[in-house]
C-alpha atoms as a PDB file:
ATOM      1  CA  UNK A   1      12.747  41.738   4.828  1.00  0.00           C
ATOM      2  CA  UNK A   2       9.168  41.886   5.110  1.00  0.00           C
ATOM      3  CA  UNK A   3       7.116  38.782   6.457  1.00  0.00           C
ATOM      4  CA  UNK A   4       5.055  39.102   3.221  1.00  0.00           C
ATOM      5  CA  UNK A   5       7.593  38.667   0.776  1.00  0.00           C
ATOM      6  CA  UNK A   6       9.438  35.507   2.377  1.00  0.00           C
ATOM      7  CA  UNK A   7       5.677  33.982   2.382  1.00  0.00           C
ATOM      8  CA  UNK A   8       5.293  34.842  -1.352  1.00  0.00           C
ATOM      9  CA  UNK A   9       8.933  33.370  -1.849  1.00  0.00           C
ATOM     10  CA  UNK A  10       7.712  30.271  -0.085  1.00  0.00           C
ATOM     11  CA  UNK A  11       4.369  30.133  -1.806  1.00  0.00           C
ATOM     12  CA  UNK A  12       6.335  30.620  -5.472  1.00  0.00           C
ATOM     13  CA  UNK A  13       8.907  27.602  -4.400  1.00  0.00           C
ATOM     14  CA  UNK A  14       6.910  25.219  -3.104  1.00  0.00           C
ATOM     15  CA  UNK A  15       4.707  24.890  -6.093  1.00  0.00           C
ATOM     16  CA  UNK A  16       7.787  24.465  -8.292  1.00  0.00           C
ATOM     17  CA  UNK A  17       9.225  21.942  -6.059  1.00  0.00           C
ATOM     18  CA  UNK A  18       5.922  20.287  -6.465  1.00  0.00           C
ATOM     19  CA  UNK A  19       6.036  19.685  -9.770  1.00  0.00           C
ATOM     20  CA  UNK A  20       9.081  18.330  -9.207  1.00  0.00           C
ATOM     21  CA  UNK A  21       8.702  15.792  -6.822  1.00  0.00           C
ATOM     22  CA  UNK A  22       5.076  15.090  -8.589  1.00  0.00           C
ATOM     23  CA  UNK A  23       6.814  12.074 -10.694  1.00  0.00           C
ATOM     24  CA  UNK A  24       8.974  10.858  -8.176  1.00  0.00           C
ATOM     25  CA  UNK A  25       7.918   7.091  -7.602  1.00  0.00           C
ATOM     26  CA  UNK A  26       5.211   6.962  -9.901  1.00  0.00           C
ATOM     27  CA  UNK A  27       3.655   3.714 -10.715  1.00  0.00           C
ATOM     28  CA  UNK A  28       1.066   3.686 -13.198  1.00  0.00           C
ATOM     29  CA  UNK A  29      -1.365   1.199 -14.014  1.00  0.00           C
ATOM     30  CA  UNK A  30       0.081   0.428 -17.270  1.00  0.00           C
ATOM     31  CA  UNK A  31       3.521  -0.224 -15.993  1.00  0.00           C
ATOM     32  CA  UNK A  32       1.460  -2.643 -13.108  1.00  0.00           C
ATOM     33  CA  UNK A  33       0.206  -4.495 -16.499  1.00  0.00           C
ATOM     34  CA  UNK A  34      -3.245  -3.832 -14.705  1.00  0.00           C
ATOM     35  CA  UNK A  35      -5.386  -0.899 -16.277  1.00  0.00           C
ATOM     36  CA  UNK A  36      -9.066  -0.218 -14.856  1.00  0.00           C
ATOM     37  CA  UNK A  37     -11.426   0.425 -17.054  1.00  0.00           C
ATOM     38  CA  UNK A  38     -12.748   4.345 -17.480  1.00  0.00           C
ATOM     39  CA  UNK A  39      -9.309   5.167 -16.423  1.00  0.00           C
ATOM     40  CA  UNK A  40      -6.392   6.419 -18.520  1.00  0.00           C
ATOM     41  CA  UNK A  41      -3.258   3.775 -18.226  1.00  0.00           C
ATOM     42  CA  UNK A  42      -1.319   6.647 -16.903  1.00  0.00           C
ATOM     43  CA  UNK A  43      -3.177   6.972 -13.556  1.00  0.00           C
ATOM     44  CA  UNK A  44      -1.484   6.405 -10.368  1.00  0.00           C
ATOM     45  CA  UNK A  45      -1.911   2.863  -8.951  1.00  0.00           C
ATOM     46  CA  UNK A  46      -1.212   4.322  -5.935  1.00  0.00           C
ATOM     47  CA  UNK A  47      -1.369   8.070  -5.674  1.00  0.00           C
ATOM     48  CA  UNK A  48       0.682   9.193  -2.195  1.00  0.00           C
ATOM     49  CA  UNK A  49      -0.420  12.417  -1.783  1.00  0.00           C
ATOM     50  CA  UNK A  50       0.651  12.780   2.384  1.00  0.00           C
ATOM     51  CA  UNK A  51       3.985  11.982   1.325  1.00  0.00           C
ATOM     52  CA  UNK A  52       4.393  13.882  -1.557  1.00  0.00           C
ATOM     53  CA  UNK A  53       3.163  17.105   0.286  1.00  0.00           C
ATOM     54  CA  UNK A  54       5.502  16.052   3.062  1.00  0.00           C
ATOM     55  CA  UNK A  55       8.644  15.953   0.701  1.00  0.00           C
ATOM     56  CA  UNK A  56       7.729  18.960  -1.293  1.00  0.00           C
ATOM     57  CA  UNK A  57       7.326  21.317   2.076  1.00  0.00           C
ATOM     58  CA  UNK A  58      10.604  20.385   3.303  1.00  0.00           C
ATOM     59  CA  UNK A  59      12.212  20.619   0.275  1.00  0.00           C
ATOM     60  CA  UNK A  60      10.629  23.890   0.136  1.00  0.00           C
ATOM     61  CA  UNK A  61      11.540  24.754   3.213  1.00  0.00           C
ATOM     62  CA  UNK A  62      15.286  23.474   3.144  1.00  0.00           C
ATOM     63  CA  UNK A  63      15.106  26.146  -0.473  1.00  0.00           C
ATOM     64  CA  UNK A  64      13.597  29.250   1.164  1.00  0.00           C
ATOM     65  CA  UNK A  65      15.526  28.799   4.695  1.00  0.00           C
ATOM     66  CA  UNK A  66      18.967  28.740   1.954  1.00  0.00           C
ATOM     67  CA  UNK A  67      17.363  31.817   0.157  1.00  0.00           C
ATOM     68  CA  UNK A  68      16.652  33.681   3.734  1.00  0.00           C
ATOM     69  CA  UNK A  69      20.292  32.986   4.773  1.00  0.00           C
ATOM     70  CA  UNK A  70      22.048  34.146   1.418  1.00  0.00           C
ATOM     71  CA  UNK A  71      20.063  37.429   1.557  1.00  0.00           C
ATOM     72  CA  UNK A  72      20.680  37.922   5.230  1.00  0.00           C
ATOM     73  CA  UNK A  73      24.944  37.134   5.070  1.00  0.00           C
ATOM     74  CA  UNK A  74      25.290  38.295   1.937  1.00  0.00           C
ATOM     75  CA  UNK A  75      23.351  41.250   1.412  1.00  0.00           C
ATOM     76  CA  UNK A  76      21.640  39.876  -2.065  1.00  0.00           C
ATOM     77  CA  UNK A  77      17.714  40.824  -2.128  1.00  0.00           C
ATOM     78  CA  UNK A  78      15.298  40.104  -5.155  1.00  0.00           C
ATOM     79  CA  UNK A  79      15.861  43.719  -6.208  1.00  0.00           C
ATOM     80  CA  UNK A  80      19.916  42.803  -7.057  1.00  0.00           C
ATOM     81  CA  UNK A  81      19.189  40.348  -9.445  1.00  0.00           C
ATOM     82  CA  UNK A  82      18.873  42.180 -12.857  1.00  0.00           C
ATOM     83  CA  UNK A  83      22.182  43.567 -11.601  1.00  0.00           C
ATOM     84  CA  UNK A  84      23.631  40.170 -10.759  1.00  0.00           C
ATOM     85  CA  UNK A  85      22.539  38.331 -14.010  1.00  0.00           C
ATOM     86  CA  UNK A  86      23.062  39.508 -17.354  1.00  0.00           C
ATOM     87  CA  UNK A  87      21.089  40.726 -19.752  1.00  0.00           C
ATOM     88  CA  UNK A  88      22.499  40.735 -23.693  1.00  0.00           C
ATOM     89  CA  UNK A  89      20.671  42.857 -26.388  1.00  0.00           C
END
C-alpha cells in the first residue's frame, strides 16, 4: 500500500476522532456558575488543548495501525468496500 494513502487514511481519522474527543471533559463557564463577560457561557473554563491532541493522535493511531493490519491479514483495501457493503436501489 502506498505511503501516501495510509497518510491520507491517518489525516481523514484523526480529524474525526477529534471531533470526538473535542467534548470529552468539558467544563464551561456556565456549568462553573462563573461567566466572563464578552464571552459566550459555553466557553471552556479551561481549554486542554496538549491533552486533547495527545488523546486524539493515539486514538488515531491505535484506528489506522487496526486499519493497516486488517488490510494487510486480510486482504481488504479501500477499493473492496462497495463490494463489501451493500448498496439497495
Amino acid at each position: 500500500m502506498p505511503w501516501l494513502s495510509v497518510v491520507a487514511v491517518f489525516f481523514i481519522v484523526w480529524w474525526t476522532v477529534l471531533f470526538v474527543v473535542l467534548p470529552i471533559g468539558l467544563r464551561t463557564q456556565m456549568d462553573d456558575g462563573d461567566v466572563t463577560l464578552g464571552t459566550v457561557a459555553s466557553a471552556p473554563t479551561r481549554f486542554q488543548g496538549a491533552k486533547i491532541l495527545i488523546l486524539t493522535t493515539l486514538i488515531s493511531l491505535l484506528l489506522c495501525a487496526l486499519w493497516y493490519g486488517v488490510t494487510l491479514y486480510f486482504g481488504v483495501s479501500l477499493d473492496d468496500l462497495p463490494r463489501i457493503i451493500p448498496v439497495y436501489d
